[in-house]
PDB file of N, CA and C in Angstrom:
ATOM      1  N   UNK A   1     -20.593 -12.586  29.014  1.00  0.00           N
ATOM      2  CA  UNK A   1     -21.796 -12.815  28.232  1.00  0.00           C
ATOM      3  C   UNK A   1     -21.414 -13.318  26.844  1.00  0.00           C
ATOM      4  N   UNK A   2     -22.006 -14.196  26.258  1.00  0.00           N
ATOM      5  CA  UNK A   2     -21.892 -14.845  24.941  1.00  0.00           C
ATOM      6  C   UNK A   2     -22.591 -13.975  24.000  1.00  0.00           C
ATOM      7  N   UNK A   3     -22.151 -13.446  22.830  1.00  0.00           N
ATOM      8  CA  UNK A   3     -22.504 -13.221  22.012  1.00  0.00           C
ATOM      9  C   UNK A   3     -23.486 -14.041  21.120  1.00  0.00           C
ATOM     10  N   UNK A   4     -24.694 -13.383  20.159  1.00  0.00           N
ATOM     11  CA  UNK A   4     -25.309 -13.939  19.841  1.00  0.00           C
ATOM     12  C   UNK A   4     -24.401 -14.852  18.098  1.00  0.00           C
ATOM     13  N   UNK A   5     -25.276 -15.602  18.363  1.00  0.00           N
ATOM     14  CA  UNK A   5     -24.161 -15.589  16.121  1.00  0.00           C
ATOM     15  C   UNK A   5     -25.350 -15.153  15.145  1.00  0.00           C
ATOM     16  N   UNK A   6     -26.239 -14.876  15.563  1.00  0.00           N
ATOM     17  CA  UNK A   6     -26.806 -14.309  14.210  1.00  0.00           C
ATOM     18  C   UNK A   6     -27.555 -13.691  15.283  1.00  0.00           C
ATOM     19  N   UNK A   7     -27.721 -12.221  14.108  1.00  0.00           N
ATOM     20  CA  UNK A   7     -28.688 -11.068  14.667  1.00  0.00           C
ATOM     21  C   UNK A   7     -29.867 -10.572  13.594  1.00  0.00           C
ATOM     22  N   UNK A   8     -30.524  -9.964  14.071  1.00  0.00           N
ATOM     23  CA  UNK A   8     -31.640  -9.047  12.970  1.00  0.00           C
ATOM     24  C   UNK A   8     -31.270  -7.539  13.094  1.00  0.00           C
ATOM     25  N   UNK A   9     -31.255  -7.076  12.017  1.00  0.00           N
ATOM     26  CA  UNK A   9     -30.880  -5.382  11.821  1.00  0.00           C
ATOM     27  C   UNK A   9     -31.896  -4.845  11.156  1.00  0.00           C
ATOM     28  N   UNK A  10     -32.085  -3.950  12.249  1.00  0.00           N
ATOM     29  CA  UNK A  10     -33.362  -2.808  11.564  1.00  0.00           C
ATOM     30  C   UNK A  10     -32.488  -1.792  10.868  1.00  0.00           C
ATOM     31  N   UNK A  11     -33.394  -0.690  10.027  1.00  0.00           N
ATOM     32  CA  UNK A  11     -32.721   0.522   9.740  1.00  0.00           C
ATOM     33  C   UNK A  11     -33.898   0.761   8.658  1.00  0.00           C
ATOM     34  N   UNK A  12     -33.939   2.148   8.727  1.00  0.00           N
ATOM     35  CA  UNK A  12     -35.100   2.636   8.352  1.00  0.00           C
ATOM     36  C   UNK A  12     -34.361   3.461   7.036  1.00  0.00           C
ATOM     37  N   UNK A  13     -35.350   3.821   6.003  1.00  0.00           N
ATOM     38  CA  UNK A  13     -34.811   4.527   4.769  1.00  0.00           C
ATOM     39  C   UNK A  13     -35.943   5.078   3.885  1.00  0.00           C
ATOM     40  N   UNK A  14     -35.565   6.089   3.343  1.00  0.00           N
ATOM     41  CA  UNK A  14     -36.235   6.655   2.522  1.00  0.00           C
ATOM     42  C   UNK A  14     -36.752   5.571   0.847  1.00  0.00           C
ATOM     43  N   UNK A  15     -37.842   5.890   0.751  1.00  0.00           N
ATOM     44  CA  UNK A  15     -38.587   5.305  -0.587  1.00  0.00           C
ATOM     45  C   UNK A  15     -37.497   4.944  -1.345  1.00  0.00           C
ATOM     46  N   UNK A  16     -36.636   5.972  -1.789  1.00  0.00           N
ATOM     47  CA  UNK A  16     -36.148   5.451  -2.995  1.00  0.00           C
ATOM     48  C   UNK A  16     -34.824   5.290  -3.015  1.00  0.00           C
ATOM     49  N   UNK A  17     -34.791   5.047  -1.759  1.00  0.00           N
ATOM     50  CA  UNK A  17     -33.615   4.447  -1.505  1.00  0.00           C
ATOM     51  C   UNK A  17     -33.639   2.823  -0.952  1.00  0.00           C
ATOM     52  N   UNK A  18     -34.383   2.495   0.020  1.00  0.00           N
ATOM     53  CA  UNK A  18     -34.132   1.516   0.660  1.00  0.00           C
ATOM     54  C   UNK A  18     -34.252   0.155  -0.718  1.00  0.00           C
ATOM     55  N   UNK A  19     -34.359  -0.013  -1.577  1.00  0.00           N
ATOM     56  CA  UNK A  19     -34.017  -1.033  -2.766  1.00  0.00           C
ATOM     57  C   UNK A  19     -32.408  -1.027  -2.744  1.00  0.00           C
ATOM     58  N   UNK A  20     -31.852   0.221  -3.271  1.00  0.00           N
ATOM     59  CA  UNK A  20     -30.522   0.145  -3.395  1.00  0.00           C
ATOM     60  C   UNK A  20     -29.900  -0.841  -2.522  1.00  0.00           C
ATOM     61  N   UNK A  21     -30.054  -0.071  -1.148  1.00  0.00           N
ATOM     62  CA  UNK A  21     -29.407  -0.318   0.368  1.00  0.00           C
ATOM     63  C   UNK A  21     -29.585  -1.977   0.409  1.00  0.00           C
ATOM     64  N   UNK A  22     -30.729  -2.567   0.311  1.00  0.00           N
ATOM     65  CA  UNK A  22     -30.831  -3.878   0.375  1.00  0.00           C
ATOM     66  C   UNK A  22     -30.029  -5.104  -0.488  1.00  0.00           C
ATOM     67  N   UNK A  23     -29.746  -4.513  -1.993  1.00  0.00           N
ATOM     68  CA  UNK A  23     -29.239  -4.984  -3.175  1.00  0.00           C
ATOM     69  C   UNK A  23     -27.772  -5.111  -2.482  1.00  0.00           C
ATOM     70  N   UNK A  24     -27.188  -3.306  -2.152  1.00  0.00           N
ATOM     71  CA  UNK A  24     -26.117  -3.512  -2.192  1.00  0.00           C
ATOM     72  C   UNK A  24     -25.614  -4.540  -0.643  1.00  0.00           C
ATOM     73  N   UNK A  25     -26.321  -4.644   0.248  1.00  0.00           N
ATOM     74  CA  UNK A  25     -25.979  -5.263   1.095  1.00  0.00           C
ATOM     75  C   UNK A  25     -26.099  -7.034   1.243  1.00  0.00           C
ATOM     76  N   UNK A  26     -26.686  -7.499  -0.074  1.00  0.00           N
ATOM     77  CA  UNK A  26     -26.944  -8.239  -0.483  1.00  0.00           C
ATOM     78  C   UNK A  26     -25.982  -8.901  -1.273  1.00  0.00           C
ATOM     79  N   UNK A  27     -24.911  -8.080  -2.285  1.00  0.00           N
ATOM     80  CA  UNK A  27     -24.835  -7.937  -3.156  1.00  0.00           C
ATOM     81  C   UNK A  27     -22.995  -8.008  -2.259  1.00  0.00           C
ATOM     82  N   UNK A  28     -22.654  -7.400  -1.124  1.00  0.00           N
ATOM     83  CA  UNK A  28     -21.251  -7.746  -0.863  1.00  0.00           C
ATOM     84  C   UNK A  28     -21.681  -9.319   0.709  1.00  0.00           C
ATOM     85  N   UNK A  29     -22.948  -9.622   0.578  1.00  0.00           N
ATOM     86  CA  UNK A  29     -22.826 -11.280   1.342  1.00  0.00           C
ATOM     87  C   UNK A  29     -22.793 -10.292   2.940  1.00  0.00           C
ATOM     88  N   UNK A  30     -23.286  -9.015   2.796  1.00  0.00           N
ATOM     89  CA  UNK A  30     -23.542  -8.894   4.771  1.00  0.00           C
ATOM     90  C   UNK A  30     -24.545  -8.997   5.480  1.00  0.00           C
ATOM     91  N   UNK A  31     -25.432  -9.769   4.365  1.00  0.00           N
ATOM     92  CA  UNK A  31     -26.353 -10.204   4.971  1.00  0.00           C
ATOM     93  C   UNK A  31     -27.198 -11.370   3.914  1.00  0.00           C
ATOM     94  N   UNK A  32     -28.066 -11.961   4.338  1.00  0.00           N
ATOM     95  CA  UNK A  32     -28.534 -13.481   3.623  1.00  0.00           C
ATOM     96  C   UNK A  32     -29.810 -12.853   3.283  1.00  0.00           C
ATOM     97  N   UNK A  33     -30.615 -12.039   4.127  1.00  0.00           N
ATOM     98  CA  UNK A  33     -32.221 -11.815   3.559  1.00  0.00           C
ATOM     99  C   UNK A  33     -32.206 -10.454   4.151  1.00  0.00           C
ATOM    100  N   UNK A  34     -33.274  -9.533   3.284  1.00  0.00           N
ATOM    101  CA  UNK A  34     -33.857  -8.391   3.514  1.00  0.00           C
ATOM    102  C   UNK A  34     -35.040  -8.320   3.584  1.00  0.00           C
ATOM    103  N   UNK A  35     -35.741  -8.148   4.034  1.00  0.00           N
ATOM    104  CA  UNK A  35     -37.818  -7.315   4.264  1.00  0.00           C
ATOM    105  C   UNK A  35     -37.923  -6.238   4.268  1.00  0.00           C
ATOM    106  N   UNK A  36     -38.169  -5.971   3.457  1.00  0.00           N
ATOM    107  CA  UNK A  36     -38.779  -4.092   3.214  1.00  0.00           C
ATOM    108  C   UNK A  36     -40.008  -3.737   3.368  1.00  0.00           C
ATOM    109  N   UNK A  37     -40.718  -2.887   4.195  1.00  0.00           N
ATOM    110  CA  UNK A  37     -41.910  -2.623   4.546  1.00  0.00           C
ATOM    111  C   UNK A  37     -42.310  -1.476   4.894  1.00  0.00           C
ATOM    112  N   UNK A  38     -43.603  -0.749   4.313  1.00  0.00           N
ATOM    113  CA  UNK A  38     -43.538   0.677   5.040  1.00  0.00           C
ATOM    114  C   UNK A  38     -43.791   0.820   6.067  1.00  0.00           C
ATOM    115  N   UNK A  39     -43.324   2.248   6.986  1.00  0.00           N
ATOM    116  CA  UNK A  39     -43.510   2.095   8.360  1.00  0.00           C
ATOM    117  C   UNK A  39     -43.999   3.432   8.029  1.00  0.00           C
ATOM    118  N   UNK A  40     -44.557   4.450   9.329  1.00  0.00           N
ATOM    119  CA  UNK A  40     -44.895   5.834   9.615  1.00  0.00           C
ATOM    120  C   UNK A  40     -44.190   5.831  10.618  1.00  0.00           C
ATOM    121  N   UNK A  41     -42.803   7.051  10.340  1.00  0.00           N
ATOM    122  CA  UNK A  41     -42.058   6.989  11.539  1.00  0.00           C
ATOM    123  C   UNK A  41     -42.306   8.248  12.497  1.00  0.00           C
ATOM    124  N   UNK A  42     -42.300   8.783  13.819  1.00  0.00           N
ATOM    125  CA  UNK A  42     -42.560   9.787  14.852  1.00  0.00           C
ATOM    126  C   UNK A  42     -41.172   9.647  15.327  1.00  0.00           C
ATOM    127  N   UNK A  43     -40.590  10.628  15.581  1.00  0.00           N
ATOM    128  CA  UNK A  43     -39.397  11.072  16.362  1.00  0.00           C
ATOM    129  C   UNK A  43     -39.166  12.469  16.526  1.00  0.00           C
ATOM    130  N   UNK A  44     -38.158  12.728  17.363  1.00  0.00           N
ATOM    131  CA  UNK A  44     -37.577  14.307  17.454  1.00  0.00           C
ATOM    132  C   UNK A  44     -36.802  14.082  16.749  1.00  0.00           C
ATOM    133  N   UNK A  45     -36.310  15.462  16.242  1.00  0.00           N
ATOM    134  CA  UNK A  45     -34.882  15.600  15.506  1.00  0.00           C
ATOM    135  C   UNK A  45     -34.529  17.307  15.075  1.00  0.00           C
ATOM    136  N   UNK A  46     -34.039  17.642  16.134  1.00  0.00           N
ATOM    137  CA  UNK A  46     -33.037  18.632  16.076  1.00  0.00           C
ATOM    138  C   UNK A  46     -34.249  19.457  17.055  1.00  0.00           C
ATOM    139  N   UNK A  47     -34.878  19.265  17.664  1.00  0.00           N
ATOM    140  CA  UNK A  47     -35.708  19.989  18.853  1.00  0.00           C
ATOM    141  C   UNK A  47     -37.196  19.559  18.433  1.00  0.00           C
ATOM    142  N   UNK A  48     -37.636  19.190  16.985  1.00  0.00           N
ATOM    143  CA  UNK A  48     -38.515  18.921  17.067  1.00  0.00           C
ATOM    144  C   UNK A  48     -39.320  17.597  16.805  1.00  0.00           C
ATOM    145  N   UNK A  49     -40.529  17.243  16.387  1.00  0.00           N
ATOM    146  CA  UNK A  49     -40.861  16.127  16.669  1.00  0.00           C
ATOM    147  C   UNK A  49     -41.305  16.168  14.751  1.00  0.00           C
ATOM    148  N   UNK A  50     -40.451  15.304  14.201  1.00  0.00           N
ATOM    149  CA  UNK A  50     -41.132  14.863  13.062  1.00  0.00           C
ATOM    150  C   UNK A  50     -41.691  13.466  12.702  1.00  0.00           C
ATOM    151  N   UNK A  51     -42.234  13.580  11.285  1.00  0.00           N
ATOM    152  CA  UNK A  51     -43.229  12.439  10.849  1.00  0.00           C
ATOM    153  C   UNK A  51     -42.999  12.208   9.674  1.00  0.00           C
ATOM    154  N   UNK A  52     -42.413  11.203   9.282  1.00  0.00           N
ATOM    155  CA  UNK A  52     -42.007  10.637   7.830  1.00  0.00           C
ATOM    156  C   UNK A  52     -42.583   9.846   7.691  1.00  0.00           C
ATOM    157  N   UNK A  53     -43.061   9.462   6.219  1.00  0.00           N
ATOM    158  CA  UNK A  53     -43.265   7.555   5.508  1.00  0.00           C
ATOM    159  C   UNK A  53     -41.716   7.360   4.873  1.00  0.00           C
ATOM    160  N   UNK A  54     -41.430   5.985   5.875  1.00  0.00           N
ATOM    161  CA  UNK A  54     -40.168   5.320   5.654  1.00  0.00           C
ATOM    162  C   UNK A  54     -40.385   4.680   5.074  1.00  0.00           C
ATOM    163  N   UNK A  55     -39.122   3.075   4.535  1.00  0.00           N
ATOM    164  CA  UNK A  55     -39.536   1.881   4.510  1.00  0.00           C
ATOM    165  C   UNK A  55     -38.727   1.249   5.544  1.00  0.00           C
ATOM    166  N   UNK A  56     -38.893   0.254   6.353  1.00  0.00           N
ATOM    167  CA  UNK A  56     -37.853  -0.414   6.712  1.00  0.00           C
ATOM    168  C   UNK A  56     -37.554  -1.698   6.514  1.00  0.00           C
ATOM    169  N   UNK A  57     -36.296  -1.532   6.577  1.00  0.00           N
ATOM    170  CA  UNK A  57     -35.703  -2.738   5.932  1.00  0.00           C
ATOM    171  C   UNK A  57     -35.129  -3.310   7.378  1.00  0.00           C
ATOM    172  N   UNK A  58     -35.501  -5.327   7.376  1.00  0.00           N
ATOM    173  CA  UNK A  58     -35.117  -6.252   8.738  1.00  0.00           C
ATOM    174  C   UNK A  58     -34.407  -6.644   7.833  1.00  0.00           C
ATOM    175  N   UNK A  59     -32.894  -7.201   8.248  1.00  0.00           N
ATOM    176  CA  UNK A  59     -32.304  -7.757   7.490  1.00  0.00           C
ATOM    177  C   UNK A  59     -31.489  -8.744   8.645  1.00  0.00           C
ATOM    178  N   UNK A  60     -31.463 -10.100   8.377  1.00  0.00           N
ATOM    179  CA  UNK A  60     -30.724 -11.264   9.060  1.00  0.00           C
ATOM    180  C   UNK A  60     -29.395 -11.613   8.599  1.00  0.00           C
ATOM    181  N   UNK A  61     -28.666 -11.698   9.500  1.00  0.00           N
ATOM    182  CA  UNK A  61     -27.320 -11.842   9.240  1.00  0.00           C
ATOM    183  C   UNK A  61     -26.345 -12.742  10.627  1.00  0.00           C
ATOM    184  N   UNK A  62     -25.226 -12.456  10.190  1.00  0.00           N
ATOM    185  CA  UNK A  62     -24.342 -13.005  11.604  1.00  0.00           C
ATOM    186  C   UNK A  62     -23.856 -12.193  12.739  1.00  0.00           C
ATOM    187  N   UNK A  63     -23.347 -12.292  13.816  1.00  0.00           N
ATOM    188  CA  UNK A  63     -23.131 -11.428  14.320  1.00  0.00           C
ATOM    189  C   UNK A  63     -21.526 -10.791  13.809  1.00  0.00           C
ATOM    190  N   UNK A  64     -20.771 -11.488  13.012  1.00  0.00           N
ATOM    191  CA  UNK A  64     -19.212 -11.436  12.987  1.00  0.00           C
ATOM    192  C   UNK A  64     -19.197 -10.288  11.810  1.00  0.00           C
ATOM    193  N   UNK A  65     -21.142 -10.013  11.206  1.00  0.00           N
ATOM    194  CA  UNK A  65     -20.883  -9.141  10.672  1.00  0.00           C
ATOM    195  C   UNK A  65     -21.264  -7.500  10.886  1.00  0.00           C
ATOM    196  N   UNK A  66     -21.891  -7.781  11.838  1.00  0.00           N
ATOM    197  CA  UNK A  66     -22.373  -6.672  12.412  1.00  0.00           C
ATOM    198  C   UNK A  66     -21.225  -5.006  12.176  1.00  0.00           C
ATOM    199  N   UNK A  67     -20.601  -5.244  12.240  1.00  0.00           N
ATOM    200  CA  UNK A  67     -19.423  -4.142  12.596  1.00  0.00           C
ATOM    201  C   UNK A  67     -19.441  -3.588  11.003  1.00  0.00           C
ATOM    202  N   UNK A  68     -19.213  -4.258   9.899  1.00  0.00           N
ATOM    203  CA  UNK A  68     -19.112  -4.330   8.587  1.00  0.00           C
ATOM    204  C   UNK A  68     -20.603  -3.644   7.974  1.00  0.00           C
ATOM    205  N   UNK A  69     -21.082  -4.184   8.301  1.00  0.00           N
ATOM    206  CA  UNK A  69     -22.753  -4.074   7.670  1.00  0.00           C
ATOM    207  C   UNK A  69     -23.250  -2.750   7.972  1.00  0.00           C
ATOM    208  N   UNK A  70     -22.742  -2.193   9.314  1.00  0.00           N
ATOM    209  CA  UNK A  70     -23.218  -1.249  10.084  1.00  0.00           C
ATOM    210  C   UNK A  70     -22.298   0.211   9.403  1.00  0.00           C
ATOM    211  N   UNK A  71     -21.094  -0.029   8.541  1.00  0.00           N
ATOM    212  CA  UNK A  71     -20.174   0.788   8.493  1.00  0.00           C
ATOM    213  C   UNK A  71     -20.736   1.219   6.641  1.00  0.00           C
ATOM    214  N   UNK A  72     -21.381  -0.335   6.012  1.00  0.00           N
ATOM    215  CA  UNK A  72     -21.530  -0.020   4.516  1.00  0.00           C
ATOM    216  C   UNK A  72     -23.144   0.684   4.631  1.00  0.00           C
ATOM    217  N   UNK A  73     -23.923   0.793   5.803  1.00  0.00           N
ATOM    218  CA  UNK A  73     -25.255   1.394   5.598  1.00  0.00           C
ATOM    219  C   UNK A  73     -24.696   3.003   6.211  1.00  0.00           C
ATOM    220  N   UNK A  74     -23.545   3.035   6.950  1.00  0.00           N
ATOM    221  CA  UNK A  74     -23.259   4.967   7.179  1.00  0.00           C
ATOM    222  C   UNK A  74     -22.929   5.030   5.568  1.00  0.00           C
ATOM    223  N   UNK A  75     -21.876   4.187   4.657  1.00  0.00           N
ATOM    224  CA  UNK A  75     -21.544   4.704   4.130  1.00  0.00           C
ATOM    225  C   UNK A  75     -22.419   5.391   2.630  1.00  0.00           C
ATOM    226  N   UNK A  76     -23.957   4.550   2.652  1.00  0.00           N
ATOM    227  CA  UNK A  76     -24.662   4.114   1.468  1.00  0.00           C
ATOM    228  C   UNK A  76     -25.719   5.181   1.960  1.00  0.00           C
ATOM    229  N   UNK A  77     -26.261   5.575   2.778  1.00  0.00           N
ATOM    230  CA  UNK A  77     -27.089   5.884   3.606  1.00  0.00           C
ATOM    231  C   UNK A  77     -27.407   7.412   3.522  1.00  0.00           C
ATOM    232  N   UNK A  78     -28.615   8.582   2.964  1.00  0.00           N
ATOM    233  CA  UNK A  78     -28.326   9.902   2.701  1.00  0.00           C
ATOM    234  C   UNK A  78     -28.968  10.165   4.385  1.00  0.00           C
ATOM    235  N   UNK A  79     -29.219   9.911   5.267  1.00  0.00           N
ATOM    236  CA  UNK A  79     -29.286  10.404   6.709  1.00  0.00           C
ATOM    237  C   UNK A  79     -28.449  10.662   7.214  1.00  0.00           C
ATOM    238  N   UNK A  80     -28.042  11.335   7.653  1.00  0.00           N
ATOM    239  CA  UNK A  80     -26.931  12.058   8.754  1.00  0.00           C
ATOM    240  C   UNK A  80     -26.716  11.178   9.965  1.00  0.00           C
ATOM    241  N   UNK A  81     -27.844  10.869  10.507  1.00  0.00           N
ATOM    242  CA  UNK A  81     -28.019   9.582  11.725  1.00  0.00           C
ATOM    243  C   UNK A  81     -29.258   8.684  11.383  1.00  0.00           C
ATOM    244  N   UNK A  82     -28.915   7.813  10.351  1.00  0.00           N
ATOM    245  CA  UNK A  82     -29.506   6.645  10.090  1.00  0.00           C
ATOM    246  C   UNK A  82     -30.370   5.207  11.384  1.00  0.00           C
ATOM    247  N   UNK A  83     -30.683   5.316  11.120  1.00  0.00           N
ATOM    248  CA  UNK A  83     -31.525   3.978  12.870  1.00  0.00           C
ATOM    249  C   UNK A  83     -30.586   2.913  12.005  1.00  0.00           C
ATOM    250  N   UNK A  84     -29.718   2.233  13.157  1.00  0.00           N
ATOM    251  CA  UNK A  84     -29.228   1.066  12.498  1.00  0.00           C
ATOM    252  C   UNK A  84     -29.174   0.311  14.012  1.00  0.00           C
ATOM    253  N   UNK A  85     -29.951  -0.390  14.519  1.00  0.00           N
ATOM    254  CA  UNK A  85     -29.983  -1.591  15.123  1.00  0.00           C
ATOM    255  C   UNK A  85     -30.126  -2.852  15.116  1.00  0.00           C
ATOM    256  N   UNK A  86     -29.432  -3.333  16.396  1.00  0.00           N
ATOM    257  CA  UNK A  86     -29.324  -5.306  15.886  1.00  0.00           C
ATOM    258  C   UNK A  86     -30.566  -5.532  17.371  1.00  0.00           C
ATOM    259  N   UNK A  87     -30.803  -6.621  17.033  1.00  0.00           N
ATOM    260  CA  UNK A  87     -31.590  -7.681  17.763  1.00  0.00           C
ATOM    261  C   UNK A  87     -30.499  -8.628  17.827  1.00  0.00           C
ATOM    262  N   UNK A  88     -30.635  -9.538  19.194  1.00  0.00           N
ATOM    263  CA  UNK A  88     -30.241 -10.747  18.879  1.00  0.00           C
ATOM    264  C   UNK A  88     -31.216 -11.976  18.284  1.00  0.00           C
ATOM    265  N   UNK A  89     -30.830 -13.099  17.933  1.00  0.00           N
ATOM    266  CA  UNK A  89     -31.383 -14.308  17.502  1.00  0.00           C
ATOM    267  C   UNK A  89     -31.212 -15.293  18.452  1.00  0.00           C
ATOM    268  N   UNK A  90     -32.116 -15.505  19.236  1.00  0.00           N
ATOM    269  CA  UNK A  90     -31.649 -16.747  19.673  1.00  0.00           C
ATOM    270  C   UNK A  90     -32.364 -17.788  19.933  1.00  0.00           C
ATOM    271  N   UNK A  91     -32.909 -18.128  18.719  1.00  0.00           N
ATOM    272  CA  UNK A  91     -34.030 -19.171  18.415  1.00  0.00           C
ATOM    273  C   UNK A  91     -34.201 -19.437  16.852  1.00  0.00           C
ATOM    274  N   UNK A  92     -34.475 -20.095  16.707  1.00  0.00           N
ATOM    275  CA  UNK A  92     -35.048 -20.350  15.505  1.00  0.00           C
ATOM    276  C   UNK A  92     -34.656 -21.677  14.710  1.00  0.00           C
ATOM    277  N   UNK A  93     -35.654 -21.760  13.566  1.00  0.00           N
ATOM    278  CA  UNK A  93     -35.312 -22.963  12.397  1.00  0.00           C
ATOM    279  C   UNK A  93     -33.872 -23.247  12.188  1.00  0.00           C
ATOM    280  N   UNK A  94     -33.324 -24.819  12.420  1.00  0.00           N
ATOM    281  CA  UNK A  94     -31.985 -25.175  12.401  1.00  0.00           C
ATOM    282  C   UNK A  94     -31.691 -24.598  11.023  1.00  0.00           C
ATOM    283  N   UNK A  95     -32.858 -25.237  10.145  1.00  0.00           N
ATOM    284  CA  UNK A  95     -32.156 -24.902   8.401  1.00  0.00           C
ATOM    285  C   UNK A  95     -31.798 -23.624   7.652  1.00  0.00           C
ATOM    286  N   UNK A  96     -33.345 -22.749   8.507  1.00  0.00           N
ATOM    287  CA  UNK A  96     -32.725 -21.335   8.332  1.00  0.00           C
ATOM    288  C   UNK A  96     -32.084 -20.874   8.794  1.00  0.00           C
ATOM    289  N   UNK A  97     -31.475 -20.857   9.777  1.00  0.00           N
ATOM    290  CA  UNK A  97     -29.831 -20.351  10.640  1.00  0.00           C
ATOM    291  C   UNK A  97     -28.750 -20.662   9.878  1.00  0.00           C
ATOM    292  N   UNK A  98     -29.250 -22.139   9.256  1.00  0.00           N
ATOM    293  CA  UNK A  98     -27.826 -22.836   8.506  1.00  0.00           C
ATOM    294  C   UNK A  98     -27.790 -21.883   7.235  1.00  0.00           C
ATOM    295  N   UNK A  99     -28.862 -21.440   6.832  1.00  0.00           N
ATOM    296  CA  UNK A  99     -29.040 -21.347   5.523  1.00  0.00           C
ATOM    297  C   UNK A  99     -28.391 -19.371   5.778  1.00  0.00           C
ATOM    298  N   UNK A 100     -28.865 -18.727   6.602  1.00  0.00           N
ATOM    299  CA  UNK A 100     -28.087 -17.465   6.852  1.00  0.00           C
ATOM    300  C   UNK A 100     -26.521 -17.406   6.855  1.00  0.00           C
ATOM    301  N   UNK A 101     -26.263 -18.648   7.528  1.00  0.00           N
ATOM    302  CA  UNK A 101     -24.561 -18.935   7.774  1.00  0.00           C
ATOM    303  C   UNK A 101     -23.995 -19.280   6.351  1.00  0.00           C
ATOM    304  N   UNK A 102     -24.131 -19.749   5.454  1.00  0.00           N
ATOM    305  CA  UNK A 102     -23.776 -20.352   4.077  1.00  0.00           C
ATOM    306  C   UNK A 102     -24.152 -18.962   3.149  1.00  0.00           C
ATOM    307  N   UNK A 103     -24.925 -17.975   3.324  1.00  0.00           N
ATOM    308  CA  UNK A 103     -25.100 -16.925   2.367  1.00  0.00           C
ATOM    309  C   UNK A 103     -24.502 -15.832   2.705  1.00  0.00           C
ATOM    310  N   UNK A 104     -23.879 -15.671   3.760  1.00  0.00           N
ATOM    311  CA  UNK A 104     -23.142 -15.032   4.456  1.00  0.00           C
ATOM    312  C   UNK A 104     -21.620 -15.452   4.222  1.00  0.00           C
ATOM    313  N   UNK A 105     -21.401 -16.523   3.939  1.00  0.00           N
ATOM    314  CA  UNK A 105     -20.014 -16.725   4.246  1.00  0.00           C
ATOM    315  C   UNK A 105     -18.488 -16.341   3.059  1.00  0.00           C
TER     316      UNK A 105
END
């Protein structure tokens, strides 16, 4: 199977944090764009079922960085088990793909 070259990464964060998280990931090129948005999140966690206001942050990037990106949001990150997932890309605007690949690089 072929890998994708650019992916989308979710990951969810607390209010007053998810600015930082975006800056700093911004800020070492592991990613080209961020969207921050509030969500209402539902899950279990630790037997039971909780309910937070998050924000989450989509952030577009490459895939070569995935491994990197994924290691500076454990490290930035006050959750114990942070949501950090990729999507693949496999479509889109030639210029904006180009333009992810050049802010990334």
């Amino acid at each position: 199977m072929t890998l994708p070259e650019f992916v989308v990464v979710f990951c969810t964060a607390p209010a007053g944090e998810a600015e930082d998280l975006a800056r700093a990931l911004l800020d070492a090129r592991l990613v080209a764009c961020v969207n921050v948005t509030g969500v209402q999140s539902f899950y279990r966690w630790e037997g039971t079922i909780q309910n937070d206001a998050e924000l989450l942050l989509i952030a577009k990037t490459e895939h070569r960085l995935l491994d990197p990106l994924i290691e500076r949001i454990q490290e930035l990150h006050s959750y114990e088990t942070p949501e950090i997932i990729a999507l693949p890309i496999v479509g889109g605007s030639a210029s904006y793909l180009d333009w992810i690949r050049e802010e990334t690089a």
